[in-house]
C-alpha atoms as a PDB file:
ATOM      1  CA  UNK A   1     121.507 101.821 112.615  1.00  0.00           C
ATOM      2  CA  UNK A   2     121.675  97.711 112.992  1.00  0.00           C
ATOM      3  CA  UNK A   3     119.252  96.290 114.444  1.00  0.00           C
ATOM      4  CA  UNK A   4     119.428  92.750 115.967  1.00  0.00           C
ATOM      5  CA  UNK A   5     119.525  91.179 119.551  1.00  0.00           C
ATOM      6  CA  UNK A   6     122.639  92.549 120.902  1.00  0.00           C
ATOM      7  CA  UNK A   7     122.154  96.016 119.396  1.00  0.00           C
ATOM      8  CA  UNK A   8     121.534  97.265 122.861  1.00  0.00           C
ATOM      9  CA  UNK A   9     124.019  96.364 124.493  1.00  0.00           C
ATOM     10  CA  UNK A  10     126.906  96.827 121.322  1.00  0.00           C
ATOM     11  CA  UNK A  11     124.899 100.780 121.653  1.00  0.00           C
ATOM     12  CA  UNK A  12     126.128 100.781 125.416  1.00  0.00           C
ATOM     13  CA  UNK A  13     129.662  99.711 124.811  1.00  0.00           C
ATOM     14  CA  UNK A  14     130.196 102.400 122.765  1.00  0.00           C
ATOM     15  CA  UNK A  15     128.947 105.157 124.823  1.00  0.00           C
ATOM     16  CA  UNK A  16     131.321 103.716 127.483  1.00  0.00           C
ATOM     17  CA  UNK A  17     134.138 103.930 124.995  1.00  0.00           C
ATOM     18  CA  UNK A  18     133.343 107.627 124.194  1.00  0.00           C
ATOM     19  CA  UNK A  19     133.504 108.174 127.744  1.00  0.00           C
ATOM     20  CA  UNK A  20     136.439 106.715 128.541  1.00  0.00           C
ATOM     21  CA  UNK A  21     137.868 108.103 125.417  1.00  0.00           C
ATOM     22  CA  UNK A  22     136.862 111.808 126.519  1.00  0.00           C
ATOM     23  CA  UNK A  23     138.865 110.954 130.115  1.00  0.00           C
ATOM     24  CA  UNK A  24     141.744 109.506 128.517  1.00  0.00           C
ATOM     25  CA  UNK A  25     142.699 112.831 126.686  1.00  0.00           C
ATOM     26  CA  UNK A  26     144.045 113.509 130.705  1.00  0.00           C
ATOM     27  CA  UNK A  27     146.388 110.638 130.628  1.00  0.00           C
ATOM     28  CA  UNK A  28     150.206 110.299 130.779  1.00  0.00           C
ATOM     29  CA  UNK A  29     152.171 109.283 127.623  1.00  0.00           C
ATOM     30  CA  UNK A  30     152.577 106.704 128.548  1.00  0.00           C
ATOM     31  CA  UNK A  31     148.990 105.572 128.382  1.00  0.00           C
ATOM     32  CA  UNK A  32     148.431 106.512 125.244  1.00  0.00           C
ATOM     33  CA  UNK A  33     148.951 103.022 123.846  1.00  0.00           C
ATOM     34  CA  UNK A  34     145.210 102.297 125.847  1.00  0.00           C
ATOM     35  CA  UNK A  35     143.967 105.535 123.840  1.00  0.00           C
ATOM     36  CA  UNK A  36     144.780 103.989 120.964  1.00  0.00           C
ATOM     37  CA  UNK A  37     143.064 100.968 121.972  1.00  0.00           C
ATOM     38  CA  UNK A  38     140.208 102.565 123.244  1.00  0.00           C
ATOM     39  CA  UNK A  39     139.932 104.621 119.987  1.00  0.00           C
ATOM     40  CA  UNK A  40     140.156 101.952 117.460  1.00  0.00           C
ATOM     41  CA  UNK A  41     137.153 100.115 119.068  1.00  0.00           C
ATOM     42  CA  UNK A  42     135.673 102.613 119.463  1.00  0.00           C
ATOM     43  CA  UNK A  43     135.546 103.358 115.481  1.00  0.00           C
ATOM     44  CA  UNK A  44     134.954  99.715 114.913  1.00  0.00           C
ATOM     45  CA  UNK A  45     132.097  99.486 116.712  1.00  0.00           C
ATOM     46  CA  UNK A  46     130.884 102.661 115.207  1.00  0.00           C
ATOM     47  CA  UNK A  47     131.371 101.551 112.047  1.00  0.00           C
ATOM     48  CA  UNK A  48     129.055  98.248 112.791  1.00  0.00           C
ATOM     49  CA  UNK A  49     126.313  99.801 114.555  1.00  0.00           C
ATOM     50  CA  UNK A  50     126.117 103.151 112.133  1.00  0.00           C
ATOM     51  CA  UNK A  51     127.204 101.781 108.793  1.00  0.00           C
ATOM     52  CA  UNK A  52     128.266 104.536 106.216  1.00  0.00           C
ATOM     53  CA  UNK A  53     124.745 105.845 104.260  1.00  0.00           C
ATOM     54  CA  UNK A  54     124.682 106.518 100.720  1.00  0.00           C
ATOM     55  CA  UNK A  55     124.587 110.566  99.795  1.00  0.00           C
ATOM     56  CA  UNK A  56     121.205 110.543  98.389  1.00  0.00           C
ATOM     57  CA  UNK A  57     119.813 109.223 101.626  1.00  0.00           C
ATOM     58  CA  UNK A  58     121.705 111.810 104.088  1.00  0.00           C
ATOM     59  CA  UNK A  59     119.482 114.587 101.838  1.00  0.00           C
ATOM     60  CA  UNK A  60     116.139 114.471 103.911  1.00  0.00           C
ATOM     61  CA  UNK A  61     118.509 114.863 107.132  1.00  0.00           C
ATOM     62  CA  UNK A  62     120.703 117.699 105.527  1.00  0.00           C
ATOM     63  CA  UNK A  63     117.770 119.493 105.444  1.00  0.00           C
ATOM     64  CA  UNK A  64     116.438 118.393 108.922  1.00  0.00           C
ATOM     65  CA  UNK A  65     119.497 120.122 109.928  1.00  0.00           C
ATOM     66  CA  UNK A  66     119.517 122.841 108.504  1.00  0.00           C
ATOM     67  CA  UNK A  67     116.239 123.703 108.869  1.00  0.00           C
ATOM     68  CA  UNK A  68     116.754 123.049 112.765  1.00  0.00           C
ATOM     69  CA  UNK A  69     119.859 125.669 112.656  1.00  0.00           C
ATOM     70  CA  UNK A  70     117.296 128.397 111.375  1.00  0.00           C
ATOM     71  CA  UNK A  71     114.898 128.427 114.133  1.00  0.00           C
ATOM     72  CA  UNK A  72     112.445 126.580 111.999  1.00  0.00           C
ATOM     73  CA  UNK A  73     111.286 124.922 114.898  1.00  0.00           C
ATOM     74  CA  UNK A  74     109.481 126.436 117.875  1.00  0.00           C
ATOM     75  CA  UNK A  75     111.402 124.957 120.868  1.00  0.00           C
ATOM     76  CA  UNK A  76     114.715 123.912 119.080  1.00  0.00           C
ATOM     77  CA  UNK A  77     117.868 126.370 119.635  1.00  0.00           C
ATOM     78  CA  UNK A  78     120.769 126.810 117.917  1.00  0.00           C
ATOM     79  CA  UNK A  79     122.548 124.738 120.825  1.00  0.00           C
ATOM     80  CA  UNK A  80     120.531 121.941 120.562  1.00  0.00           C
ATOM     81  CA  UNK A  81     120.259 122.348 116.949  1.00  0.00           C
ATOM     82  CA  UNK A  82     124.045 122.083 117.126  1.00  0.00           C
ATOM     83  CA  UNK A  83     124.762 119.275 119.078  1.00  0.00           C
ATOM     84  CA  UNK A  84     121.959 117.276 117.314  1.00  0.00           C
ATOM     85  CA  UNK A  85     123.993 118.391 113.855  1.00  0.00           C
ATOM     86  CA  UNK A  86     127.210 116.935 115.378  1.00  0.00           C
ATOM     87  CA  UNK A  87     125.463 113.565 116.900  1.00  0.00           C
ATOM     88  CA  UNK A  88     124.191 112.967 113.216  1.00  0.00           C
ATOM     89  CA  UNK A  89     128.244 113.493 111.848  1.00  0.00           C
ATOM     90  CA  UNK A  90     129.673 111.297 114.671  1.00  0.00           C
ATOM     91  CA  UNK A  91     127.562 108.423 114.073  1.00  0.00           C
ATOM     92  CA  UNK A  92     127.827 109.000 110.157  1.00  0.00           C
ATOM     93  CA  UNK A  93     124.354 109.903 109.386  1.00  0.00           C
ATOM     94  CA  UNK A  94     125.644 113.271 106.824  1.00  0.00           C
END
């Protein structure tokens, strides 16, 4: 992830996009222009705050993963272990 003085606040305006991009699935037709919109900032921003890692550093959290999905670690279900899996895909980290 970036790092820099406006991180924080770049790091809020995207959770506010996915959120308004997870309501917006509900919307007319003829809103879907705004989706669009909402969507393609939404990437953008992802993009700049999470840029794109090279394969041979995504290895160490492959296995972090992975291991997590087996029960390797007292605490950590396969839930959890799930939605952490697809948090590290959505912000690009595997």
């Amino acid at each position: 992830m970036r790092t820099g003085k406006n991180t924080d606040k770049l790091t809020a305006v995207f959770e506010a996009l996915c959120k308004a991009q997870a309501v917006a699935h509900e919307w007319e037709s003829e809103e879907e222009e705004i989706w669009n919109k909402i969507n393609d900032l939404r990437e953008s921003l992802q993009e700049y705050l999470w840029p794109v890692t090279k394969p041979e550093e995504t290895e160490p959290i492959k296995k972090l993963l992975e291991e997590l999905a087996a029960g390797k670690c007292p605490g950590v279900k396969g839930a959890t272990a799930y939605k952490i899996q697809k948090f590290a895909a959505e912000r690009g980290y595997v």
